[in-house]
Structure formats: C-alpha cells, structure tokens
N, C-alpha and C. Protein backbone atom coordinates (compact mmCIF):
# COMPACT_ATOMS: atom_id res chain seq x y z
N UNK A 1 -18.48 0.21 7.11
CA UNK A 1 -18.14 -0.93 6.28
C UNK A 1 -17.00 -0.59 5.33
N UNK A 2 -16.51 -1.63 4.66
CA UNK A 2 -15.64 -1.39 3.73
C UNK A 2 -15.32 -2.21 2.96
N UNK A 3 -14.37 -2.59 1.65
CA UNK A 3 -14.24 -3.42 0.95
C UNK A 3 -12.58 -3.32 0.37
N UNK A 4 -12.38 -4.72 0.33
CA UNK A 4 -11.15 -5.24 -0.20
C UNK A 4 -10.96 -5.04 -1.74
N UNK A 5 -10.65 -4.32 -2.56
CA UNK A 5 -9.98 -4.57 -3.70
C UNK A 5 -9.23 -4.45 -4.75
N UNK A 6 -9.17 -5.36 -5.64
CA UNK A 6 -8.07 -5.35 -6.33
C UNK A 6 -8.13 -4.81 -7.39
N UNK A 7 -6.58 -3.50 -8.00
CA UNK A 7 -7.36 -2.31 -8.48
C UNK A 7 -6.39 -2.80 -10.16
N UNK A 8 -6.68 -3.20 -10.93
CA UNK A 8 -5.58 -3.48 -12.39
C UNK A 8 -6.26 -2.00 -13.38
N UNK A 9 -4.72 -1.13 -13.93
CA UNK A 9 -4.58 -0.19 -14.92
C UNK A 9 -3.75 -1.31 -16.13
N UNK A 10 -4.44 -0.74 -17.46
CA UNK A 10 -3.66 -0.60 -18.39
C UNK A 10 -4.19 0.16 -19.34
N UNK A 11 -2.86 0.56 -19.98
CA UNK A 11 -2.89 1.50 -21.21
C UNK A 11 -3.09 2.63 -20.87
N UNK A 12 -2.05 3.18 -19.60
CA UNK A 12 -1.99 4.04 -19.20
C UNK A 12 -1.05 5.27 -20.00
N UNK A 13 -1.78 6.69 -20.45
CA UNK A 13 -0.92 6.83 -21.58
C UNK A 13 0.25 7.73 -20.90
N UNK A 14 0.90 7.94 -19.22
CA UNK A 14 2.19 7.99 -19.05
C UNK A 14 2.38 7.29 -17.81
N UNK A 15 3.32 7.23 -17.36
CA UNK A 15 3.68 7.18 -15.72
C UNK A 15 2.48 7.87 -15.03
N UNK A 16 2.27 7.15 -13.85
CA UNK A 16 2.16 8.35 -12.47
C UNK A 16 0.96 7.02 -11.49
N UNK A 17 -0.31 7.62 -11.18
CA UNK A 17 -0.80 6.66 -10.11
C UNK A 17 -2.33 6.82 -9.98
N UNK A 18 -2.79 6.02 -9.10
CA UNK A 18 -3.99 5.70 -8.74
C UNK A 18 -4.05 5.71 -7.67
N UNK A 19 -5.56 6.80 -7.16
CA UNK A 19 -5.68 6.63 -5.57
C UNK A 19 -6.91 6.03 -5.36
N UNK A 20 -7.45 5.33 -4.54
CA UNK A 20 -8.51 5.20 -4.10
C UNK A 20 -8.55 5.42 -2.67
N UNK A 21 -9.77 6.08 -1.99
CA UNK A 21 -10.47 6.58 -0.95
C UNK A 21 -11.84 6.63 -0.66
N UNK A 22 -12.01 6.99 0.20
CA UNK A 22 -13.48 7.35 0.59
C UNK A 22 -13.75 8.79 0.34
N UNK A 23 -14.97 9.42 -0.81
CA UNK A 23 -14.89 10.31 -1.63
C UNK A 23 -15.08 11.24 -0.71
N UNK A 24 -15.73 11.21 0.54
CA UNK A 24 -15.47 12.57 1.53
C UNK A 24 -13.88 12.99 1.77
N UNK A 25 -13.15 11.79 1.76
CA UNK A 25 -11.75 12.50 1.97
C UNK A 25 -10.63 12.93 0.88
N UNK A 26 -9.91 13.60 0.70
CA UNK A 26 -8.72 13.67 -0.48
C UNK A 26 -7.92 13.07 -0.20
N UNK A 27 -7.38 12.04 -1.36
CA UNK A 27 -6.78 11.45 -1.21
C UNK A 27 -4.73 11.95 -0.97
N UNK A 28 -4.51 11.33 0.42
CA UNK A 28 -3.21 11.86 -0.01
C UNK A 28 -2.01 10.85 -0.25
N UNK A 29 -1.95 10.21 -1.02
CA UNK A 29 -1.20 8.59 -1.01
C UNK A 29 -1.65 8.08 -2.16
N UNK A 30 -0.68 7.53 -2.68
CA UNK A 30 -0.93 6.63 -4.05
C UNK A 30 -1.73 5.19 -3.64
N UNK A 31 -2.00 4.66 -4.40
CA UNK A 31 -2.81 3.24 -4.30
C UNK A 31 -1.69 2.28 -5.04
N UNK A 32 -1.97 2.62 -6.46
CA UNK A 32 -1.19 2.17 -7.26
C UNK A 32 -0.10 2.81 -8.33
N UNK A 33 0.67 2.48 -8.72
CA UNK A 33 1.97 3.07 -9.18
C UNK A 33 1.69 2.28 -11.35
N UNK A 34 1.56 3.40 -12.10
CA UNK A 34 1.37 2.78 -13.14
C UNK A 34 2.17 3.34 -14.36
N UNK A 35 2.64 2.48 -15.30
CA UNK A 35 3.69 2.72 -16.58
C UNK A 35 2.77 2.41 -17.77
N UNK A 36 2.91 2.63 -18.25
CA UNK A 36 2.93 2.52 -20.08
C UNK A 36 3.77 1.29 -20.32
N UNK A 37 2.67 0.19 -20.98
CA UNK A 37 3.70 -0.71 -21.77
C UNK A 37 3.32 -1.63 -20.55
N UNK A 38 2.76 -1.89 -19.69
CA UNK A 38 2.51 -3.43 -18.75
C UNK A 38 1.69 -2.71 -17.54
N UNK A 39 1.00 -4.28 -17.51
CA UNK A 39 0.12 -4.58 -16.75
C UNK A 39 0.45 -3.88 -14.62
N UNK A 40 -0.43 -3.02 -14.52
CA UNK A 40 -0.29 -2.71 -12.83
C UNK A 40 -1.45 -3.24 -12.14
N UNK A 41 -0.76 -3.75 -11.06
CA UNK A 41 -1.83 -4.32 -10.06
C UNK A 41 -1.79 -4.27 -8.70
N UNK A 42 -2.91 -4.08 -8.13
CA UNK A 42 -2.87 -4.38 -6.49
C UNK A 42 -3.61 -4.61 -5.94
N UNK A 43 -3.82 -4.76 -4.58
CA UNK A 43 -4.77 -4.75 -3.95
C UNK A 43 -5.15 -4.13 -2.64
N UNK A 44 -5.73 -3.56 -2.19
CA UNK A 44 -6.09 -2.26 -0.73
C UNK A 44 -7.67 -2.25 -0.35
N UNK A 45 -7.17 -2.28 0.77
CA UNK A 45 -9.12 -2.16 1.47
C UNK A 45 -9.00 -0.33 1.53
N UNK A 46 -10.32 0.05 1.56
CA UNK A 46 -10.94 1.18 1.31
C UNK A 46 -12.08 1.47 2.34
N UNK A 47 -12.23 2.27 2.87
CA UNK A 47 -13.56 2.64 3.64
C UNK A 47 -14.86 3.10 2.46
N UNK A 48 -15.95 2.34 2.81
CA UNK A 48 -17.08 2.62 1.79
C UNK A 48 -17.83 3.23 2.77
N UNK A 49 -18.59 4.70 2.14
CA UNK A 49 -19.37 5.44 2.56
C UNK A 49 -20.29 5.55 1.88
N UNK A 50 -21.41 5.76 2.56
CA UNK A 50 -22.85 6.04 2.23
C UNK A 50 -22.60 5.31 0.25
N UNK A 51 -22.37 3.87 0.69
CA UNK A 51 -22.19 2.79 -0.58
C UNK A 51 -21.77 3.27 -1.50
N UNK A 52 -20.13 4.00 -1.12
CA UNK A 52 -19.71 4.28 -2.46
C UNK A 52 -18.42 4.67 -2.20
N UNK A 53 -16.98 4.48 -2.70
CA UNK A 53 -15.80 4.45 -2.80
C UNK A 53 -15.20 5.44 -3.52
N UNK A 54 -14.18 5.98 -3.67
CA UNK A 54 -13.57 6.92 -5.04
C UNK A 54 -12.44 6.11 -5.86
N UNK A 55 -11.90 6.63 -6.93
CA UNK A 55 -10.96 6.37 -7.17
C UNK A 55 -10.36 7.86 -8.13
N UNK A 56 -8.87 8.13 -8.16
CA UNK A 56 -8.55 9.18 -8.72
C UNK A 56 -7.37 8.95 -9.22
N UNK A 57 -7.19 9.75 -10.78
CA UNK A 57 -6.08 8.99 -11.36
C UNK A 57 -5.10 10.40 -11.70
N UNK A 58 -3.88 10.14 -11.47
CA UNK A 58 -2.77 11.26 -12.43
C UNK A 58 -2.68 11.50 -13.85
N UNK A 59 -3.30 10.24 -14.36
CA UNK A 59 -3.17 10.07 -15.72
C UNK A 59 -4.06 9.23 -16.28
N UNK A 60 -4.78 9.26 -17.80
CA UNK A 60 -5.66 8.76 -18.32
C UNK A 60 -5.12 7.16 -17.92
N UNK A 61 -6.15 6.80 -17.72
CA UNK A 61 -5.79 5.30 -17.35
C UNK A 61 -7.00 4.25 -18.16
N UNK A 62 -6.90 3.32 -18.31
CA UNK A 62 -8.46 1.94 -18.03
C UNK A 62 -8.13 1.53 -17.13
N UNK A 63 -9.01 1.20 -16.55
CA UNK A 63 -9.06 0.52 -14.44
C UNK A 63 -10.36 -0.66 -14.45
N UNK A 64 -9.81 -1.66 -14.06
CA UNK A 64 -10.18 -2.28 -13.76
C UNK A 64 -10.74 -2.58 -12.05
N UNK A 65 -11.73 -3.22 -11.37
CA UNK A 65 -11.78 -2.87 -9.89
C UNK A 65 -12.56 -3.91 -9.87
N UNK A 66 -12.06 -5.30 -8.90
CA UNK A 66 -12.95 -6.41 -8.49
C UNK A 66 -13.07 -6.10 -7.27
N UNK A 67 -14.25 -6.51 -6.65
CA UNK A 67 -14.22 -6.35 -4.98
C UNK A 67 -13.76 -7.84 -4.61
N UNK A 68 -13.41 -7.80 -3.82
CA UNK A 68 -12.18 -9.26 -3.70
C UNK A 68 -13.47 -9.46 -1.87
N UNK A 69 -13.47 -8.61 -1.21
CA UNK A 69 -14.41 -8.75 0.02
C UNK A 69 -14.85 -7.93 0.76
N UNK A 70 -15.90 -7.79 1.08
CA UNK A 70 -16.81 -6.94 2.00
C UNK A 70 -16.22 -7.23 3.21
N UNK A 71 -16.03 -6.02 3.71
CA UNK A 71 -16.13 -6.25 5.10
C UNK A 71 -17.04 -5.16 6.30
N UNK A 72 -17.62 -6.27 6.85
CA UNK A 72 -19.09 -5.37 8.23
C UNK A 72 -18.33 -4.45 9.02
N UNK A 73 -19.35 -3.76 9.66
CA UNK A 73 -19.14 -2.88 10.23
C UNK A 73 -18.35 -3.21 11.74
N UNK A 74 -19.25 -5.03 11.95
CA UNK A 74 -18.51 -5.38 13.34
C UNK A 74 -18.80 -6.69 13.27
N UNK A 75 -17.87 -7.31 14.37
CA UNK A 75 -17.76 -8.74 14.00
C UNK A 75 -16.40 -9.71 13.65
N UNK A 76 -15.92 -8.88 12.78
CA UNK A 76 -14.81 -9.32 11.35
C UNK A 76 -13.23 -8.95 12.05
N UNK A 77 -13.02 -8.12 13.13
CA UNK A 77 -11.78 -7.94 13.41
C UNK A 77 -10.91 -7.09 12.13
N UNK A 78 -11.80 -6.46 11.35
CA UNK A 78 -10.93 -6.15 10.07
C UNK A 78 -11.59 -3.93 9.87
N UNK A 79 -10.66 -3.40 10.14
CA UNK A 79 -11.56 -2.28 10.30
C UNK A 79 -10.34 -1.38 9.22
N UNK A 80 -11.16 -1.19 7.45
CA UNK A 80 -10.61 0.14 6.82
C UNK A 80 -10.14 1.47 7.59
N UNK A 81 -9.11 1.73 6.67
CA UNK A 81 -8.94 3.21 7.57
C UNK A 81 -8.47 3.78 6.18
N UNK A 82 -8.77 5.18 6.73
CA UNK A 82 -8.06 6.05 5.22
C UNK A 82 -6.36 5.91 5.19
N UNK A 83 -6.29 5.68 3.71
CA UNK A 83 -5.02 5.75 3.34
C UNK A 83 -4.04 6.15 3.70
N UNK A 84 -3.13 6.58 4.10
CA UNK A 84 -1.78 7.17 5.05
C UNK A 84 -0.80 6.64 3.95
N UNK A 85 0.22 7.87 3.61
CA UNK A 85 1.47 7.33 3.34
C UNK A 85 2.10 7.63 4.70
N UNK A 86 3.29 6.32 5.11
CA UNK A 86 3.91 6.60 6.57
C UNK A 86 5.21 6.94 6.56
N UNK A 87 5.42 6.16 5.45
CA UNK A 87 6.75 6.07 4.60
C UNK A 87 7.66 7.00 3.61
N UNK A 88 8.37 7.60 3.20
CA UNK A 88 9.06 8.19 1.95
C UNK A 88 10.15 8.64 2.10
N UNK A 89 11.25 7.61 1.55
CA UNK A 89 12.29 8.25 2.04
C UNK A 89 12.91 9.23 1.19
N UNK A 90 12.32 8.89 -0.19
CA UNK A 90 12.69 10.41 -0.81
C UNK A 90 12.56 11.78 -0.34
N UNK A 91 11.90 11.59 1.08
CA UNK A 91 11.99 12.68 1.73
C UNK A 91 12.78 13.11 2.90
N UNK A 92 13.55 11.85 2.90
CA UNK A 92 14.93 11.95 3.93
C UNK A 92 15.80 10.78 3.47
N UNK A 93 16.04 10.08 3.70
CA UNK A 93 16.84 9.02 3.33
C UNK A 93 17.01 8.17 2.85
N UNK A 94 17.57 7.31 1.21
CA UNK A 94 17.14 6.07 1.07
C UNK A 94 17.05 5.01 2.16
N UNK A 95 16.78 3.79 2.09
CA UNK A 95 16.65 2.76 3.12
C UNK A 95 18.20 2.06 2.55
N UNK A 96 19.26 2.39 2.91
CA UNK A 96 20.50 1.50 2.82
C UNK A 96 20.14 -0.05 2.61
N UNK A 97 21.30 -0.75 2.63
CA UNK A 97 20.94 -1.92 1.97
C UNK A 97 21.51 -2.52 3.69
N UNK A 98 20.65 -3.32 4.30
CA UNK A 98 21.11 -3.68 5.53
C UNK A 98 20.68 -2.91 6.51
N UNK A 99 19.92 -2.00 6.50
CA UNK A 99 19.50 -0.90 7.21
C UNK A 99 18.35 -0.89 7.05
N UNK A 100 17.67 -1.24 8.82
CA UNK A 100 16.16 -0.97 9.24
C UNK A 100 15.43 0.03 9.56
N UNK A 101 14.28 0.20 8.91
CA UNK A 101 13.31 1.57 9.35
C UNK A 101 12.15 1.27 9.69
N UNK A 102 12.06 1.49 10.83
CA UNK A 102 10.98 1.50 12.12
C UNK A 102 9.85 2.57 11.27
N UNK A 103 8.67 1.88 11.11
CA UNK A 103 7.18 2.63 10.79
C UNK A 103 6.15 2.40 11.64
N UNK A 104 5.85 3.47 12.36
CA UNK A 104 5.10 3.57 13.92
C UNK A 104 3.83 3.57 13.43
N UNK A 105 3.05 2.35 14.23
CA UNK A 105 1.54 2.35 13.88
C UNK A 105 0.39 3.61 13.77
N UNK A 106 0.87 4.73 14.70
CA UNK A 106 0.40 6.21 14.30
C UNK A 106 0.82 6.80 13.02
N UNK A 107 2.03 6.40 12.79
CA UNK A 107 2.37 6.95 11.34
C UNK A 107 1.62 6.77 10.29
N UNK A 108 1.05 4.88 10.14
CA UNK A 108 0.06 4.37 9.64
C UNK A 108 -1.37 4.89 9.50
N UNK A 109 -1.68 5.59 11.07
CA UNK A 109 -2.79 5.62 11.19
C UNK A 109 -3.79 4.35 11.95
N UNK A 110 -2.59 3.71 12.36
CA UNK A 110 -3.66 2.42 12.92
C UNK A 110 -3.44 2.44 14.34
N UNK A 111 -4.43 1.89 15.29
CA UNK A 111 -4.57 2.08 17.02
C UNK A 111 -3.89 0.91 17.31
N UNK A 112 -3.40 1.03 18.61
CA UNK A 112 -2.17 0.03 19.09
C UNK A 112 -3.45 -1.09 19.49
N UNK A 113 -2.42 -1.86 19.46
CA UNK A 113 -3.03 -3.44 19.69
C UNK A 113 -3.30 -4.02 17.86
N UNK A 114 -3.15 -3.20 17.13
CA UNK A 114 -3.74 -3.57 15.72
C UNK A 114 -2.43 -5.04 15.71
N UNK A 115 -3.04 -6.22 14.73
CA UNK A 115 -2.01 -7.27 15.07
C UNK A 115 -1.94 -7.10 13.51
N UNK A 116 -1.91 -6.50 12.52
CA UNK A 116 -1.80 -6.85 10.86
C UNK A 116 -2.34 -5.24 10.43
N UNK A 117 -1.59 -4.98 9.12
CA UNK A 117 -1.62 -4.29 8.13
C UNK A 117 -1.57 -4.54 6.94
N UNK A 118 -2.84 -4.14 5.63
CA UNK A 118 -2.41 -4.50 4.41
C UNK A 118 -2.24 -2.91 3.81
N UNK A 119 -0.87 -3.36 3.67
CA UNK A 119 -0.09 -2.07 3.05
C UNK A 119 0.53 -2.15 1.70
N UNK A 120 0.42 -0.99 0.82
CA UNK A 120 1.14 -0.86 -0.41
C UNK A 120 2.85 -0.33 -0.42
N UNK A 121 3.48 -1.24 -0.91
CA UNK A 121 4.83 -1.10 -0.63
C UNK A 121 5.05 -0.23 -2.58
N UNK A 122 6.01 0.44 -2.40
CA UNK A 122 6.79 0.98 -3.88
C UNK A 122 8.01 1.06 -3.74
N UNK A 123 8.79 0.40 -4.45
CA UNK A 123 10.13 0.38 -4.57
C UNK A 123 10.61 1.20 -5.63
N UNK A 124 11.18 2.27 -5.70
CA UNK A 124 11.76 3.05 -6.89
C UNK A 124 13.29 3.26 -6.90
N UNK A 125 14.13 3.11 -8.29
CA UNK A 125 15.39 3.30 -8.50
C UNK A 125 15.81 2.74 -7.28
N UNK A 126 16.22 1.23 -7.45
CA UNK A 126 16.68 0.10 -6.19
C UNK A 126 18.41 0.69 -7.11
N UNK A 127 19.43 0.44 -6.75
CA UNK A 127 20.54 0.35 -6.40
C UNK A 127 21.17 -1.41 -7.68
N UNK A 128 20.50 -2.13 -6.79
CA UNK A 128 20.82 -2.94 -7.27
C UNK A 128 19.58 -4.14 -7.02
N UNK A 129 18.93 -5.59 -7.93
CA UNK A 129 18.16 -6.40 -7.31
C UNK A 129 19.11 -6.75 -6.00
N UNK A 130 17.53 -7.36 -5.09
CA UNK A 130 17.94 -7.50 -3.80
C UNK A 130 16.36 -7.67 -2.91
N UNK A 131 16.31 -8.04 -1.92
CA UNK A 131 15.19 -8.42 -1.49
C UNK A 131 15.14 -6.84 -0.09
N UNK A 132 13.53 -7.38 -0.07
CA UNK A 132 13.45 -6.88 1.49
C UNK A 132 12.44 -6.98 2.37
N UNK A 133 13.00 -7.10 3.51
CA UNK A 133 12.33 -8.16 4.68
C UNK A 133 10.92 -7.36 5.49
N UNK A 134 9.78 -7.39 5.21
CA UNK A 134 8.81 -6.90 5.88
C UNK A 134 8.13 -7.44 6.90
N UNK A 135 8.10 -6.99 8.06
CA UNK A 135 7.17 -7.58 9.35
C UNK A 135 7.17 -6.92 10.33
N UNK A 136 6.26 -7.54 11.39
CA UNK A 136 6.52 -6.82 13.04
C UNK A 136 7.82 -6.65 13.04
N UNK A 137 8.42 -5.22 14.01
CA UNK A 137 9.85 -5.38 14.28
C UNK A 137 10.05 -6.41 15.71
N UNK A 138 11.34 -6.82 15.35
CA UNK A 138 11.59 -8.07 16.61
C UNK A 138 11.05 -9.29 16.08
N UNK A 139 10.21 -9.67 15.08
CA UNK A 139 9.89 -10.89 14.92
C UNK A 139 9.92 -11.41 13.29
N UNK A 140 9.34 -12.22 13.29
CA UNK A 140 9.35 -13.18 11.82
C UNK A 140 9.01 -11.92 10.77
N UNK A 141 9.51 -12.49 9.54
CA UNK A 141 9.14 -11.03 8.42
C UNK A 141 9.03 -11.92 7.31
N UNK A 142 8.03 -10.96 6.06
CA UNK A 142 8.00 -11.60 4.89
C UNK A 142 9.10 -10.95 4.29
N UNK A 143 10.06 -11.80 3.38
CA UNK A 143 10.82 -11.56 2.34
C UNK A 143 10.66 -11.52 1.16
N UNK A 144 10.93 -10.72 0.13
CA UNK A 144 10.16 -9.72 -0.95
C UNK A 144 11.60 -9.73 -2.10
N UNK A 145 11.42 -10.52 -2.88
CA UNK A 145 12.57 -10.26 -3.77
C UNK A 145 11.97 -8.64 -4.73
N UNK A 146 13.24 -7.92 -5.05
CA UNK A 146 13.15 -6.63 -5.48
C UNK A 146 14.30 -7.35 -7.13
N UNK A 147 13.51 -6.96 -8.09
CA UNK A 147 14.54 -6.32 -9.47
C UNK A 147 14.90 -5.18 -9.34
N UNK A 148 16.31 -4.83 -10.16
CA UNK A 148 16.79 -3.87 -10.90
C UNK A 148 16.11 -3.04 -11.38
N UNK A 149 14.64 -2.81 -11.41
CA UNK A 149 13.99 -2.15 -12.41
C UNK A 149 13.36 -0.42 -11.56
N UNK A 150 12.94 -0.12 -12.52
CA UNK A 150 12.95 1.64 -11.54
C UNK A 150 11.53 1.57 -10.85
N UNK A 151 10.38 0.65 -11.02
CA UNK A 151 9.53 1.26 -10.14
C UNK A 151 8.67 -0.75 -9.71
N UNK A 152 8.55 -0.76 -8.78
CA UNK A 152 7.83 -1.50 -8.29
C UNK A 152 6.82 -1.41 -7.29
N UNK A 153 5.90 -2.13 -7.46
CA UNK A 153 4.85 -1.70 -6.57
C UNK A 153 3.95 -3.15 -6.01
N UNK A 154 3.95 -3.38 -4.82
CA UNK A 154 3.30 -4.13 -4.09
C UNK A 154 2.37 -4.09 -2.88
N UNK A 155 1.55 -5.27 -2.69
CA UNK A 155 0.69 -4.94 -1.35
C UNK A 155 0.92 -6.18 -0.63
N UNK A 156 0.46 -6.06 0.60
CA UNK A 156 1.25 -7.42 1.48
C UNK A 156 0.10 -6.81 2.96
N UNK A 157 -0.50 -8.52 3.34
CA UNK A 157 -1.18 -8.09 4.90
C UNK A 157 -0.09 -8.80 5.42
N UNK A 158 0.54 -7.95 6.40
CA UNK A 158 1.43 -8.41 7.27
C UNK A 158 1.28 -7.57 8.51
N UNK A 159 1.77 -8.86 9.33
CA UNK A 159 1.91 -8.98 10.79
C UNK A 159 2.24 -7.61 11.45
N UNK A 160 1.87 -6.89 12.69
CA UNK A 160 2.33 -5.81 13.21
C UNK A 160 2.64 -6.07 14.61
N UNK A 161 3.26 -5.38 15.42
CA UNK A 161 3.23 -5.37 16.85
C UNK A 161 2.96 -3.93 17.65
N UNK A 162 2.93 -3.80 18.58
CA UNK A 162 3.20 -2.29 19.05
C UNK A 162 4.30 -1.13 18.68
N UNK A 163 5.23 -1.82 18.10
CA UNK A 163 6.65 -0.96 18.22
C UNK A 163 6.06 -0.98 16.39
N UNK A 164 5.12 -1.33 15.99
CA UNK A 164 4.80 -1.04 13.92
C UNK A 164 5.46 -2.23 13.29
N UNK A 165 5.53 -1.67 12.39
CA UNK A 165 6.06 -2.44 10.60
C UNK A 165 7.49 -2.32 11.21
N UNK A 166 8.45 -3.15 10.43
CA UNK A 166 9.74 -2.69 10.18
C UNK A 166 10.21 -3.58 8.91
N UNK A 167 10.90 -2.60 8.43
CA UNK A 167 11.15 -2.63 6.70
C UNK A 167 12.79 -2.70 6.85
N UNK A 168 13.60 -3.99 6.47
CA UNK A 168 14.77 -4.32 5.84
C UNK A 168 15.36 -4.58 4.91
C-alpha cells in the first residue's frame, strides 16, 4: 500500500530539504526543497510499510503532512515506488534553453508500460524566467512557467510513454 501526500515546511531555520520514504530504505532524493522566509510545498506518493512512512530533514524544520489518498495494494492502477532522483544536471549539464532531455523510465525506477509519473521537479539558478515543457517524449506536454528566482520546486502527475519523461 501506499499514500499520497502533501508535505508543507515552515520556519525552516536555513536552506536545504525534506525526504520522505519508506523507513526500511535511505532516502536518496529530496522530496522537498525549503528556504527561510516562505512557505514550501508539495506533494509525492510514498510506499507505506508495516503502517508507517519516514520523513527526514537537512534542517530544523515544522512539517506539516496531510494524506491527500490511500492507495491499495491492488485494484487502483497506482503502484508507490521508492524515490529515485533520475535527473541532475548539476552533474553534467545545465538543460539549455531549447534543449531536450530524455529521462528513461529505468532511470525513474518505473516498469515499461507505466502510462504516468508523479514527479518532483526543482529548478535552481534559471538563467533567466522562462517556462518548461514536461511530458511523454513525442507527445502533448505540460507547460510550467519558471521565475528568475534561485530555487523552485514542484510536483506534477504527468503522462509517460516507453521512450520516459522528456523535459524542455
């Protein structure tokens, strides 16, 4: 089983993040991205084990945590998986402005045929405001306006295909 939800910090007393997982595993991936001085929010499904979830913080935080929805073990078409970052290009390349990057559903962690992902997007030190286009590659995408500002952080269930995510 597992559950949907939505995780709000404030009065976080610096920068840094929030993970949530399933407490048998370590977490390796942020959840949420949080500042000093305003409100952070998101939302991520989680695998619940033996009725119980984790959460782990970088920094003193208050956390807030609604369960937004349960989801069964079978039935629901909706199956948690542990966290995966798939993404970082601070570890090779920014994403140019006009320039697509292919994120392979193994990268994710999710089995082919999966038709949707709800994934946490972070935008850090953008260049300039500007949007960017998330969806199956080859098909329709959600568009995501981005500010000027140094850290953003979002979640989005969107569409997948075999060939993954692709991020513009």
């Amino acid at each position: 089983p597992g559950a949907l939800l939505r995780i709000t910090s404030g009065a976080p007393n610096a920068a840094g993040f929030v993970s949530l997982h399933p407490c048998d595993v370590a977490p390796s991936s942020s959840t949420l991205n949080v500042r000093p001085g305003r409100v952070n929010s998101t939302t991520s499904m989680v695998a619940v084990r033996n009725g119980q979830f984790c959460l782990s913080s970088s920094v003193a935080t208050d956390l807030r945590v609604d369960v937004v929805a349960a989801l069964a073990t079978s039935g629901v078409g909706v199956q948690p998986i542990v966290s995966t970052r798939a993404l970082d290009t601070r570890a090779s390349s920014r994403l140019a402005a006009g320039a697509t990057r292919t994120v392979s559903l193994s990268s994710m962690g999710v089995p082919r045929g999966s038709r949707a992902v709800t994934a946490t997007f972070t935008v850090l030190n953008p260049e300039s405001a500007g949007s960017l286009s998330i969806g199956p590659c080859g098909a329709g995408s959600w568009t995501v306006a981005i500010g000027n500002v140094p850290l953003q952080s979002f979640s989005l269930t969107v569409r997948v295909n075999d060939t993954g995510l692709c991020v513009r």
